[in-house]
Protein backbone atom coordinates (compact mmCIF):
# COMPACT_ATOMS: atom_id res chain seq x y z
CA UNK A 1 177.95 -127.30 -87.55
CA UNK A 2 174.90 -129.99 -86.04
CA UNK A 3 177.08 -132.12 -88.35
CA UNK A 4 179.93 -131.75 -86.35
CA UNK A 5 178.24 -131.47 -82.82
CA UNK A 6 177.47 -135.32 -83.61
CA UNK A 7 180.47 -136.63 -83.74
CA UNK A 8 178.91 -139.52 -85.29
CA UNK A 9 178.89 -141.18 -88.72
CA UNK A 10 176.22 -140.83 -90.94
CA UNK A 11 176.13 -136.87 -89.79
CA UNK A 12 174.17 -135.59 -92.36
CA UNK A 13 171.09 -137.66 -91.65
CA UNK A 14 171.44 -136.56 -88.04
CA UNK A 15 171.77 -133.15 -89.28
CA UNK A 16 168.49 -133.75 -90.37
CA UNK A 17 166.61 -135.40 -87.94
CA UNK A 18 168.03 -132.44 -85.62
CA UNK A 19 166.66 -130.22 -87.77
CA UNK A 20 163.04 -131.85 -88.56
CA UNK A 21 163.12 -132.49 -84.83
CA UNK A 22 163.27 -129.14 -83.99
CA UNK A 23 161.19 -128.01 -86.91
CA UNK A 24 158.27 -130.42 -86.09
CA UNK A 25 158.52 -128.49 -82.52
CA UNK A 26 158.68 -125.08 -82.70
CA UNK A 27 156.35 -123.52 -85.65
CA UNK A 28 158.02 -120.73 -85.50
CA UNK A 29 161.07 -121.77 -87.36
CA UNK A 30 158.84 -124.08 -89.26
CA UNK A 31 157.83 -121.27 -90.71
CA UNK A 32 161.63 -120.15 -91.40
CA UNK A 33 161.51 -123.53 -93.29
CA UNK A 34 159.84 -122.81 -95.81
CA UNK A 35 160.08 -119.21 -96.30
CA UNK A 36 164.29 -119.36 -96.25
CA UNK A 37 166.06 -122.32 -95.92
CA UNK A 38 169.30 -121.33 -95.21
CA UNK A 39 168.35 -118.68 -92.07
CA UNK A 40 166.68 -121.67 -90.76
CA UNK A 41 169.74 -124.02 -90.83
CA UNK A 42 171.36 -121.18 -88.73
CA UNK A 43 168.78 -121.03 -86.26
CA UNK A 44 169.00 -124.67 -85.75
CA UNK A 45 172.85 -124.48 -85.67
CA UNK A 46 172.49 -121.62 -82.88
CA UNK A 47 170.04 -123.55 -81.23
CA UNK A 48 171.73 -127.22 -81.36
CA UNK A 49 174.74 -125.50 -80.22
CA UNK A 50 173.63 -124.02 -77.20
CA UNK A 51 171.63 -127.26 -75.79
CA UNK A 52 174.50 -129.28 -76.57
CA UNK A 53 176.97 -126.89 -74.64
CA UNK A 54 173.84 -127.17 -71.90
CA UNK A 55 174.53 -131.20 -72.01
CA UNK A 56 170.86 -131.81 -73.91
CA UNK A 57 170.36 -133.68 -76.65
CA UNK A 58 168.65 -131.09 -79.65
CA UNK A 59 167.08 -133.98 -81.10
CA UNK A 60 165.32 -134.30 -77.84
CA UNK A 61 162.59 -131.41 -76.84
CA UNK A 62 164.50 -129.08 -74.31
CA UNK A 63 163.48 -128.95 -70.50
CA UNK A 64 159.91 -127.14 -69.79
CA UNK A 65 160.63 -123.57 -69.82
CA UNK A 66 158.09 -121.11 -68.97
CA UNK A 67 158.89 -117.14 -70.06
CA UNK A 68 161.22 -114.97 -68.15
CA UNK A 69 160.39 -111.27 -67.64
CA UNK A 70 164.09 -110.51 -68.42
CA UNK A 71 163.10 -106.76 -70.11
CA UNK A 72 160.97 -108.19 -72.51
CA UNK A 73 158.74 -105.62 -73.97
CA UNK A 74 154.92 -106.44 -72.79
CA UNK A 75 154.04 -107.46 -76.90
CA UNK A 76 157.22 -110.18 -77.50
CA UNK A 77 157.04 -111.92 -80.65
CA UNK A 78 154.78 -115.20 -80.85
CA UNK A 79 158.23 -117.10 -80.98
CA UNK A 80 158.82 -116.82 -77.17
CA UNK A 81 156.01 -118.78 -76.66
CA UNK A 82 155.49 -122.15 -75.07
CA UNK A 83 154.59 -123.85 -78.14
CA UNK A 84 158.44 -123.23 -79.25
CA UNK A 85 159.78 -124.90 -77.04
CA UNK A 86 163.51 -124.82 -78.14
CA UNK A 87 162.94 -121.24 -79.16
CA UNK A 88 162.43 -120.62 -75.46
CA UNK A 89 164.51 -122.25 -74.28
CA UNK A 90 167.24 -120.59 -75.89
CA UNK A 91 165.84 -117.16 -75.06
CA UNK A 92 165.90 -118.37 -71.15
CA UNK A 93 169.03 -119.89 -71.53
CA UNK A 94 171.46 -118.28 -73.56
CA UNK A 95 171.31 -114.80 -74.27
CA UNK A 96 174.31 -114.21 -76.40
CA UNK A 97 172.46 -117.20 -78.62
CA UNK A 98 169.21 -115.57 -78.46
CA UNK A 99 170.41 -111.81 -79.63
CA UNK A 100 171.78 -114.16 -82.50
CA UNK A 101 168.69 -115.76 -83.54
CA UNK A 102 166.83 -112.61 -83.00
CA UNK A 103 168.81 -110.98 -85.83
CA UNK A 104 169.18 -114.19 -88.05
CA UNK A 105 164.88 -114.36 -87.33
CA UNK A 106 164.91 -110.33 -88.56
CA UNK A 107 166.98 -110.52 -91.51
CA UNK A 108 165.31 -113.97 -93.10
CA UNK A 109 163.63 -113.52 -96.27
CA UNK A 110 165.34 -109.70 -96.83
CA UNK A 111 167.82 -110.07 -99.88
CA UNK A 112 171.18 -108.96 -99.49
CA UNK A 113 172.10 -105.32 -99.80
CA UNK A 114 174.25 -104.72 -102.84
């Protein structure tokens, strides 16, 4: 889906540097990384999605946010934090997105019920 938000040949190595972009900021999904691959594409699909709806570039660091008390329980995750940015961002600036990496950040790692 980054692929196809590129419009631009060569798309799989911008696929990439999207997603090592946004890995190298936000350790967070880093961490998804390594421990399961393919959740972590999805985040960065969900995420590249949204700040290129937004007009931003995801291979660029998003606009400073800062965290919104928008019902947030008082003991939020260390992902809404400012050192992911893009994480954020996203949680500022898209909720629908956000409930969506939520769950995708939840369910990483689980195996599939059979």
């Amino acid at each position: 889906m980054v692929a196809s938000l590129s419009g631009a040949s060569g798309a799989g190595a911008l696929e990439q540097s999207v997603a090592d972009a946004i890995a190298a900021r936000n350790p967070t999904l880093a961490e998804l990384r390594d421990q399961d691959p393919s959740a972590f594409q999805a985040a960065v699909e969900l995420i590249a999605e949204a700040q290129t709806s937004a007009g931003l570039d995801p291979a660029d660091p998003p606009p400073d946010s800062r965290p919104v008390a928008r019902g947030a329980a008082p003991d939020v995750g260390r992902e809404f934090t400012p050192g992911n940015p893009d994480v954020l961002w996203l949680y500022n600036s898209a909720p629908e997105g956000m409930h969506d990496l939520i769950s995708l950040l939840k369910s990483a790692g689980q195996k599939p019920k059979t």
